[in-house]
C-alpha atoms as a PDB file:
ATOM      1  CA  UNK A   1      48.293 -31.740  27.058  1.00  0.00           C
ATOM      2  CA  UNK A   2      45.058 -32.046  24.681  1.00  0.00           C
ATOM      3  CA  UNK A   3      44.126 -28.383  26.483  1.00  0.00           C
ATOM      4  CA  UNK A   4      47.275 -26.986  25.279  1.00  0.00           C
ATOM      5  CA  UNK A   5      47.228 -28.869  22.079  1.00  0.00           C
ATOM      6  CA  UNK A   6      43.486 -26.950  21.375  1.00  0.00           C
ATOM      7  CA  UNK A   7      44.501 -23.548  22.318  1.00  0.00           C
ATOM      8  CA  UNK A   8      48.177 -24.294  19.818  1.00  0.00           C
ATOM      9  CA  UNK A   9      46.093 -24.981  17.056  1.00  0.00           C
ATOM     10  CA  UNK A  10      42.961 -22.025  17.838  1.00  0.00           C
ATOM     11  CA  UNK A  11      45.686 -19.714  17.656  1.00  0.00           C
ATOM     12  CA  UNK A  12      47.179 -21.081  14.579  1.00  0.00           C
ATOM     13  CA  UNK A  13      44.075 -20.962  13.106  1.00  0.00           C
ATOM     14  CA  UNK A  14      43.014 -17.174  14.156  1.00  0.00           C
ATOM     15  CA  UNK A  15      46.412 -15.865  13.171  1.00  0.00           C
ATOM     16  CA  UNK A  16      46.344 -17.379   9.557  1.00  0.00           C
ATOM     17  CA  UNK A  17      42.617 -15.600   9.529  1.00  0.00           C
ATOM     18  CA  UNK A  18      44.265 -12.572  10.444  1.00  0.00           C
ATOM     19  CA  UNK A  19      46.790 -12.839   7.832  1.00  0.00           C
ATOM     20  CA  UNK A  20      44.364 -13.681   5.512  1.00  0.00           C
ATOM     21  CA  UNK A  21      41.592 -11.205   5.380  1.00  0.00           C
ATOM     22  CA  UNK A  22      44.289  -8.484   6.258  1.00  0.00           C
ATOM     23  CA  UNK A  23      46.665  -9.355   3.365  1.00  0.00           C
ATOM     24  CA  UNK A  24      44.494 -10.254   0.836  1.00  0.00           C
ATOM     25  CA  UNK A  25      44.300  -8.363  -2.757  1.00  0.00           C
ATOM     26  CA  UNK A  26      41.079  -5.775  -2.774  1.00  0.00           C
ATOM     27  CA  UNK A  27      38.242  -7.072  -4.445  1.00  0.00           C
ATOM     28  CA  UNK A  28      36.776  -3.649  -6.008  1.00  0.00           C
ATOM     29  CA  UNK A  29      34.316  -5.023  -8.437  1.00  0.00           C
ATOM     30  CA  UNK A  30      33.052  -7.110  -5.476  1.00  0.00           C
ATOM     31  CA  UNK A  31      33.353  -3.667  -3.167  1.00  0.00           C
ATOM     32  CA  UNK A  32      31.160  -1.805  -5.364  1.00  0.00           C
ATOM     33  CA  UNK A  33      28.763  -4.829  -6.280  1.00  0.00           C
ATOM     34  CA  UNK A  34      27.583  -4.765  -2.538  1.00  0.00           C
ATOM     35  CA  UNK A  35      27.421  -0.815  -2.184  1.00  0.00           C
ATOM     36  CA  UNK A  36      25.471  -0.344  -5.019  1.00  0.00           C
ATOM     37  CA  UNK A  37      22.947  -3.556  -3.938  1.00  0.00           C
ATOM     38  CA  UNK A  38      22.850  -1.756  -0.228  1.00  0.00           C
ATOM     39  CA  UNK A  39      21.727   1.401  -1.739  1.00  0.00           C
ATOM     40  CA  UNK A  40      18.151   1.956  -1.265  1.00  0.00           C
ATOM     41  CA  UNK A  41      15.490   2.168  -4.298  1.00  0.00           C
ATOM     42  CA  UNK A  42      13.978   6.265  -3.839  1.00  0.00           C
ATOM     43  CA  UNK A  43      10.807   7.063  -5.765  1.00  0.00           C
ATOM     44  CA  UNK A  44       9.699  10.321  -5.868  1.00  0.00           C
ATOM     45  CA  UNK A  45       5.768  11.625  -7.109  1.00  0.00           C
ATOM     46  CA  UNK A  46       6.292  15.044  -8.382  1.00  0.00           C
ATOM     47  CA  UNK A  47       4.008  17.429  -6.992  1.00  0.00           C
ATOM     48  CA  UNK A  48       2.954  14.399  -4.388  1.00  0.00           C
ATOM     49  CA  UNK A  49      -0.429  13.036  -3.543  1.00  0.00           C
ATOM     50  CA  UNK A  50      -3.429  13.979  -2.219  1.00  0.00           C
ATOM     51  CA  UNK A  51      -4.453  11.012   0.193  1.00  0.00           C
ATOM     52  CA  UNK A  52      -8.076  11.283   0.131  1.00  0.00           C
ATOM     53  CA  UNK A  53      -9.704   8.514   1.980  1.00  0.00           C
ATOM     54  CA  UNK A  54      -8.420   4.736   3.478  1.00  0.00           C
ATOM     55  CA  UNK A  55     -10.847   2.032   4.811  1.00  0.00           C
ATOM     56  CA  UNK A  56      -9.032  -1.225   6.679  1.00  0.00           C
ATOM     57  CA  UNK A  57     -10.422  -4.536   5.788  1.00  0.00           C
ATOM     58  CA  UNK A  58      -9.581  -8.194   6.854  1.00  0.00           C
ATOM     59  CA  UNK A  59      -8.753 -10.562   3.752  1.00  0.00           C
ATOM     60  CA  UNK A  60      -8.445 -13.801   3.604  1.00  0.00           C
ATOM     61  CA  UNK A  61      -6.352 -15.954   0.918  1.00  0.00           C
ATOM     62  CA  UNK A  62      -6.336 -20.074   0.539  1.00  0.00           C
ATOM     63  CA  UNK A  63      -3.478 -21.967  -1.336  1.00  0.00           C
ATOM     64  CA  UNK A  64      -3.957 -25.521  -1.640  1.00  0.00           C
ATOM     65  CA  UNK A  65      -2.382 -28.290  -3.401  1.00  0.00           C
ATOM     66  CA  UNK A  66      -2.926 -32.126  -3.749  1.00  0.00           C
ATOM     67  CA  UNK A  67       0.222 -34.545  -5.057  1.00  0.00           C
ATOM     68  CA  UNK A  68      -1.232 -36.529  -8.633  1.00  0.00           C
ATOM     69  CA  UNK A  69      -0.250 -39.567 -10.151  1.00  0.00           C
ATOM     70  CA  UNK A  70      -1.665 -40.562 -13.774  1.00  0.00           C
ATOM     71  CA  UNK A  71      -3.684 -37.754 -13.504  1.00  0.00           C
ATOM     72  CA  UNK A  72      -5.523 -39.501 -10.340  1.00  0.00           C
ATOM     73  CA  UNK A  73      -5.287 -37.340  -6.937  1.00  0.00           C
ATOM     74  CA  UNK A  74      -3.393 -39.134  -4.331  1.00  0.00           C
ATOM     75  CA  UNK A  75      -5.596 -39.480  -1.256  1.00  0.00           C
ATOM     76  CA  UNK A  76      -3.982 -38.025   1.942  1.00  0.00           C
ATOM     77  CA  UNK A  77      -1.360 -36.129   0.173  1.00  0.00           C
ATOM     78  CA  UNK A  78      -3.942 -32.324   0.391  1.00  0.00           C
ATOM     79  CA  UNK A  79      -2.442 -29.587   2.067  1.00  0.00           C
ATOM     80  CA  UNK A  80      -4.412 -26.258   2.319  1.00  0.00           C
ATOM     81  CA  UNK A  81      -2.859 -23.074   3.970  1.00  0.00           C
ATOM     82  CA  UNK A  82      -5.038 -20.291   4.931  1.00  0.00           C
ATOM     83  CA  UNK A  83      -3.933 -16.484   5.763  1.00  0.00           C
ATOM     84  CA  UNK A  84      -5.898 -13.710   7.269  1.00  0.00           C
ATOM     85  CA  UNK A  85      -4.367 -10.638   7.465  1.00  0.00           C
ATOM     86  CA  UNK A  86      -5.973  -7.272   7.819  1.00  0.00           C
ATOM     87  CA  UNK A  87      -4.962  -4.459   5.326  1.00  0.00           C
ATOM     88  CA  UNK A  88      -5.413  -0.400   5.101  1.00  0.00           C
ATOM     89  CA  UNK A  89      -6.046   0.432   1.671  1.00  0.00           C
ATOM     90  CA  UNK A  90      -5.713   4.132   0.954  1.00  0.00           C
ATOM     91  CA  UNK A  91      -6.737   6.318  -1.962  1.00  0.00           C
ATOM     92  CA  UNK A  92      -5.808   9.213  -3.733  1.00  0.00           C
ATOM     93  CA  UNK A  93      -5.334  12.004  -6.498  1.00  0.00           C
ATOM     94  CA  UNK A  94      -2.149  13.232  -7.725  1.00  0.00           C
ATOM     95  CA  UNK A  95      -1.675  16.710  -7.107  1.00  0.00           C
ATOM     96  CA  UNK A  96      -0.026  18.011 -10.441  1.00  0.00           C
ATOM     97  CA  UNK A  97      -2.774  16.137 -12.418  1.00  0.00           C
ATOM     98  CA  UNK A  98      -5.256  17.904 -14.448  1.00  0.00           C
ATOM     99  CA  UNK A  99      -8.170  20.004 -12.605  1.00  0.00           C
ATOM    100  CA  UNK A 100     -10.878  21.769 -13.686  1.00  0.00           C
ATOM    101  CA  UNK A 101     -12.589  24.693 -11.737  1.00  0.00           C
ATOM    102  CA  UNK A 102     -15.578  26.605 -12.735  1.00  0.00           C
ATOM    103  CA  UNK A 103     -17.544  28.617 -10.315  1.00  0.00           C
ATOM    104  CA  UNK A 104     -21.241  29.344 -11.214  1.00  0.00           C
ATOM    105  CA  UNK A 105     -23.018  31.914  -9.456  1.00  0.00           C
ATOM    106  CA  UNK A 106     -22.166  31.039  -5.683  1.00  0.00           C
ATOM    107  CA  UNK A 107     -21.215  27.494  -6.345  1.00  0.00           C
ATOM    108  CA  UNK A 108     -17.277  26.118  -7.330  1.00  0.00           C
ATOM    109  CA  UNK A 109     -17.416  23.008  -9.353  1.00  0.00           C
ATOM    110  CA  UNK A 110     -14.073  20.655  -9.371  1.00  0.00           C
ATOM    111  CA  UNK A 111     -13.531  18.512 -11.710  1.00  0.00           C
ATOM    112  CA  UNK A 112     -10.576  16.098  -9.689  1.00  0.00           C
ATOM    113  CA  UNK A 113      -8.443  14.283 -11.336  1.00  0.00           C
ATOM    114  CA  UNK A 114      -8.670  10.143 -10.873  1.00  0.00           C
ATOM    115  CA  UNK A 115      -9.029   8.892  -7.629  1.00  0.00           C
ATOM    116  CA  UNK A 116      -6.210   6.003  -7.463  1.00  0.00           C
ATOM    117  CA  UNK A 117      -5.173   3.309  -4.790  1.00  0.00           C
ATOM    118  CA  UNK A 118      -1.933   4.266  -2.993  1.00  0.00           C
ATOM    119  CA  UNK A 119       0.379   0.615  -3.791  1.00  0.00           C
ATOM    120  CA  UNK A 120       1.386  -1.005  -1.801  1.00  0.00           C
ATOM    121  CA  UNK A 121      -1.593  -1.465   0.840  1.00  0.00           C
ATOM    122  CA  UNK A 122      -0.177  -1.363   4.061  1.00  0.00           C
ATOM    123  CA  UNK A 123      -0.279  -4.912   5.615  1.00  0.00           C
ATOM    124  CA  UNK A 124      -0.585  -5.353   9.268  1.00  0.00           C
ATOM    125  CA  UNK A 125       1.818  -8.173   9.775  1.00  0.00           C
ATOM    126  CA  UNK A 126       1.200  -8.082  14.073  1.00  0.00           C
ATOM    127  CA  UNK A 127      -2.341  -9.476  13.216  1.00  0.00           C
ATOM    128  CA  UNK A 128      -1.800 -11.887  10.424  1.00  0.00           C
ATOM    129  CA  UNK A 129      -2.759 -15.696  11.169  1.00  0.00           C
ATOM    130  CA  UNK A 130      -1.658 -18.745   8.528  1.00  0.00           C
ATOM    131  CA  UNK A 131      -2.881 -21.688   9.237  1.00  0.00           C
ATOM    132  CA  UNK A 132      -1.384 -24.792   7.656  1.00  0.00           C
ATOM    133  CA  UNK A 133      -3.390 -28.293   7.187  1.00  0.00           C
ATOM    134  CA  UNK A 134      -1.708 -31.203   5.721  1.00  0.00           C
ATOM    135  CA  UNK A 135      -2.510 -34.819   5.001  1.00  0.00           C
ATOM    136  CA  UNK A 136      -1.033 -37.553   6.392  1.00  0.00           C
ATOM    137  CA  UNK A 137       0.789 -38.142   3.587  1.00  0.00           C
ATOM    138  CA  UNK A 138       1.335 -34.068   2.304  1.00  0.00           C
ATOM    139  CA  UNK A 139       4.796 -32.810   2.861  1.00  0.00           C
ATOM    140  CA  UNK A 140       4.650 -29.171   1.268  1.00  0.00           C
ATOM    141  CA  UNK A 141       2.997 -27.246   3.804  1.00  0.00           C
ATOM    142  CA  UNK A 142       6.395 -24.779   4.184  1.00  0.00           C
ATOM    143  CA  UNK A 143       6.562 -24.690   0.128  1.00  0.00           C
ATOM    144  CA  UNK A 144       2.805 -23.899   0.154  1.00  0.00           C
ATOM    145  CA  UNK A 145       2.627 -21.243   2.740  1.00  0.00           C
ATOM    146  CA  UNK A 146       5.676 -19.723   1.045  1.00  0.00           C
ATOM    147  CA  UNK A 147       3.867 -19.171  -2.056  1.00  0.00           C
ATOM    148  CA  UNK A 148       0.708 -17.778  -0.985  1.00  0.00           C
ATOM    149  CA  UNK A 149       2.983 -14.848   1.230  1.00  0.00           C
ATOM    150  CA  UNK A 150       4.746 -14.098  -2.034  1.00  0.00           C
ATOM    151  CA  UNK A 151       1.666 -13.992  -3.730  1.00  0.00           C
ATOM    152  CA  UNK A 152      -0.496 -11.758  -1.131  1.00  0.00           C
ATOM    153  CA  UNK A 153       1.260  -7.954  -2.289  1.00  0.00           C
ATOM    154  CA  UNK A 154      -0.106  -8.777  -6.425  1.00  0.00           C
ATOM    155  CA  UNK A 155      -3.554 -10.003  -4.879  1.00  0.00           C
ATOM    156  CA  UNK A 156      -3.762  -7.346  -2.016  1.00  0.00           C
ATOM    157  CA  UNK A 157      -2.975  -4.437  -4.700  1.00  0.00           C
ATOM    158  CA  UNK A 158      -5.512  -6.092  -7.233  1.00  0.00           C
ATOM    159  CA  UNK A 159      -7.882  -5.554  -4.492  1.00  0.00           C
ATOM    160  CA  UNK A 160      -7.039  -2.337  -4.206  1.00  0.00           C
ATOM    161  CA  UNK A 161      -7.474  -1.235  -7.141  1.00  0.00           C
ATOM    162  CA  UNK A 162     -11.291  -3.133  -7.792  1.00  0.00           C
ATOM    163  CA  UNK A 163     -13.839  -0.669  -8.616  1.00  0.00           C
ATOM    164  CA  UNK A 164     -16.047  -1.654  -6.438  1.00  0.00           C
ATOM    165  CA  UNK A 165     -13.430  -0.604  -3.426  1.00  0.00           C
ATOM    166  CA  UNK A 166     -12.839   2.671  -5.092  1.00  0.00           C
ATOM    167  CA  UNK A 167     -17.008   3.755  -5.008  1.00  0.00           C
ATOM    168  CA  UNK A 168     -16.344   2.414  -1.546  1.00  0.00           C
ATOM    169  CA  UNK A 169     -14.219   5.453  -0.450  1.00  0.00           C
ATOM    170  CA  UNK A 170     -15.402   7.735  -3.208  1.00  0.00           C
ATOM    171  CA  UNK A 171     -18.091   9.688  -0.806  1.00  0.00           C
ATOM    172  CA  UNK A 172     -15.856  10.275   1.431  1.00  0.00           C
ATOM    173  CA  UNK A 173     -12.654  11.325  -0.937  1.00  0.00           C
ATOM    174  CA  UNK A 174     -15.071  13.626  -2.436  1.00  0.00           C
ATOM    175  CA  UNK A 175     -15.705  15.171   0.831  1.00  0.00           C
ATOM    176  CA  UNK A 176     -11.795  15.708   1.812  1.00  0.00           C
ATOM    177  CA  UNK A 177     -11.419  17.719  -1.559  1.00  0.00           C
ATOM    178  CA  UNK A 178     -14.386  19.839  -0.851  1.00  0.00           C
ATOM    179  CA  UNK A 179     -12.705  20.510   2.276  1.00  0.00           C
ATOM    180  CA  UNK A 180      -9.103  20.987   0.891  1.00  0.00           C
ATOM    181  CA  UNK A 181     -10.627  23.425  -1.979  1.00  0.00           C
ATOM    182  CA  UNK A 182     -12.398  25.374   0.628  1.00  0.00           C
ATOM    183  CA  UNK A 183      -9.192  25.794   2.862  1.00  0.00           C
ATOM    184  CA  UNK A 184      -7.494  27.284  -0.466  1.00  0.00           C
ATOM    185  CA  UNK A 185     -10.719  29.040  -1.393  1.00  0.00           C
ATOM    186  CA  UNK A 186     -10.839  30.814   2.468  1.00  0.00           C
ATOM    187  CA  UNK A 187      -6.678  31.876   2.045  1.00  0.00           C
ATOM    188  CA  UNK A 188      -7.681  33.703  -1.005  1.00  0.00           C
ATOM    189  CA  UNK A 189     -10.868  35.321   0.672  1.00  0.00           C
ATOM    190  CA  UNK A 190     -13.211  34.097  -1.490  1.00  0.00           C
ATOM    191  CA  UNK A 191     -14.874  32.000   0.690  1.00  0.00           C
ATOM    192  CA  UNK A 192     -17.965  33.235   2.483  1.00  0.00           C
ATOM    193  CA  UNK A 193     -21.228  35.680   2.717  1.00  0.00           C
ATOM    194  CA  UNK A 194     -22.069  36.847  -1.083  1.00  0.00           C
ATOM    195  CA  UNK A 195     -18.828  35.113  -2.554  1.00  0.00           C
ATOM    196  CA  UNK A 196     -18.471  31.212  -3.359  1.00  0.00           C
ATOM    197  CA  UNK A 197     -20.740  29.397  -0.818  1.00  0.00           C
ATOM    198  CA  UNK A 198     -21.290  25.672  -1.902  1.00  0.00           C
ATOM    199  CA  UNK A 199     -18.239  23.231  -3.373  1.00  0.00           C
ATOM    200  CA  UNK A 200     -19.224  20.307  -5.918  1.00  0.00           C
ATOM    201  CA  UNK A 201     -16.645  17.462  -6.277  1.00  0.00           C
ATOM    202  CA  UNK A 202     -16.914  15.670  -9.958  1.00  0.00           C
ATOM    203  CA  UNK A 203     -13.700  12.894  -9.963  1.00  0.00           C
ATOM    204  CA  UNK A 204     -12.427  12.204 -13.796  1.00  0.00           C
ATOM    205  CA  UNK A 205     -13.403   8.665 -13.699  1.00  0.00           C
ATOM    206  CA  UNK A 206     -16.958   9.350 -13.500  1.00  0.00           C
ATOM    207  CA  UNK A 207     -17.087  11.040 -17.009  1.00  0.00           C
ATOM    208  CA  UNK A 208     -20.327  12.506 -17.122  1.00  0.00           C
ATOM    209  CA  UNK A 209     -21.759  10.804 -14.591  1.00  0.00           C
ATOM    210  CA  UNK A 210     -24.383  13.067 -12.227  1.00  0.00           C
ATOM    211  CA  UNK A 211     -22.766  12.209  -9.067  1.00  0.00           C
ATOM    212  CA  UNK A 212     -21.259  15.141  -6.840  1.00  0.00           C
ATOM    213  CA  UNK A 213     -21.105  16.270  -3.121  1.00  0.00           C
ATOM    214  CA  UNK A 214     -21.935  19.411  -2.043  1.00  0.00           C
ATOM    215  CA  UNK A 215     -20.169  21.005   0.719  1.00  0.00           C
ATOM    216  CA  UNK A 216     -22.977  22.793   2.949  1.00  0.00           C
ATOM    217  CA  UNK A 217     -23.235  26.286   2.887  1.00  0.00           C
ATOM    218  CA  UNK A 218     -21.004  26.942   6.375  1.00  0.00           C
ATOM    219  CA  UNK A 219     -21.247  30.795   5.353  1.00  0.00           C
ATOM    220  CA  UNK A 220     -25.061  30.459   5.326  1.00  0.00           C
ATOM    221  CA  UNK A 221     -25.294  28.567   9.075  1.00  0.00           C
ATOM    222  CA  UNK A 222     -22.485  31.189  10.174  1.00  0.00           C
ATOM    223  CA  UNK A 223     -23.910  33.720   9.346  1.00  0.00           C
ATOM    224  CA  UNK A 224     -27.360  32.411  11.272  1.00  0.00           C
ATOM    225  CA  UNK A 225     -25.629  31.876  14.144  1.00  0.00           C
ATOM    226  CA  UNK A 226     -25.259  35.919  14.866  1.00  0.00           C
ATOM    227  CA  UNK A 227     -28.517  36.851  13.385  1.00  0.00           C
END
């Protein structure tokens, strides 16, 4: 009887659900509330970017907190969450930015626009540790670790953007659009024997500054080769 009596009252139950959700007045504002938050956010760079150069790095970031009473720490109450996570940080220039080209005798000098970090860095998530110590007496280690993950994307792109990580990748950023002009330069036909020769790379963000690569002279060693 109590079998019978729990399948009476599961169908009960399911058929006034049925009636429910099948008779109920449309929610519209509700309808497009949800289709407009389920539609995804597009950004679009016009002209797109150059990506120039990336370098992968392992960082590590520390949240810790310690419970206080009457401005005295509470002994036993510390916890301390680490995270290690390793990161790709890419770089570079945006194509429908200002350039400069001059050529000067057998040599074209480029004047690039800035180089810039590419946001967000792209975290590895496979190979990220957090490591969570608490007192004996701490009970925020979730609440901790949950901070430091929302902060890691503001410190990660901070990172990215530090100067000293930008002359990091500049060499080699300065190379790629040496190469890129010389792929342009060689469609045109200018490239080569008793036409432009040697590429110098100048980025905007070094002002005046001296420093340049040189692409070698590949005519010059071709040109050896069937001597």
């Amino acid at each position: 009887m109590k079998r019978l009596f729990f399948l009476l009252m599961a169908a009960l139950l399911g058929g006034a659900a049925y009636l429910y959700f099948s008779f109920r007045p449309l929610n519209r504002e509700e309808i497009e509330q949800k289709f407009i938050a389920g539609i995804p956010t597009i950004f679009r760079t016009p002209g797109g970017n150059l990506e120039l150069a990336s370098f992968k790095a392992t960082e590590t970031l520390r949240s810790s907190s310690t419970a206080v009473f009457l401005e005295w720490k509470i002994p036993g109450t510390t916890t301390i969450v680490d995270l290690r996570v390793p990161v790709t940080y890419r770089y570079h220039v945006q194509v429908f930015d200002r350039w400069n080209i001059n050529v000067d005798g057998n040599t074209c000098i480029i004047y690039a626009p800035e180089l810039r970090p590419t946001l967000p860095p792209a975290i590895h998530t496979d190979e990220m540790d957090i490591l969570t110590i608490e007192g004996p007496l701490a009970w925020d280690g979730d609440e901790e670790q949950a901070k430091l993950l929302k902060s890691l994307t503001p410190q990660l792109e901070a990172n990215a953007a530090n100067p000293k990580n930008i002359h990091l990748v500049r060499e080699e950023a300065r190379k790629t659009v040496a190469e890129f002009i010389r792929a342009w330069l060689l469609q045109r036909g200018d490239w080569g024997d008793r036409k432009i020769e040697n590429i110098k790379v100048i980025f905007r963000e070094e002002g005046n500054s001296k420093s340049e690569w040189v692409m070698p002279s590949i005519a010059r060693k071709e040109r050896g080769l069937h001597e």
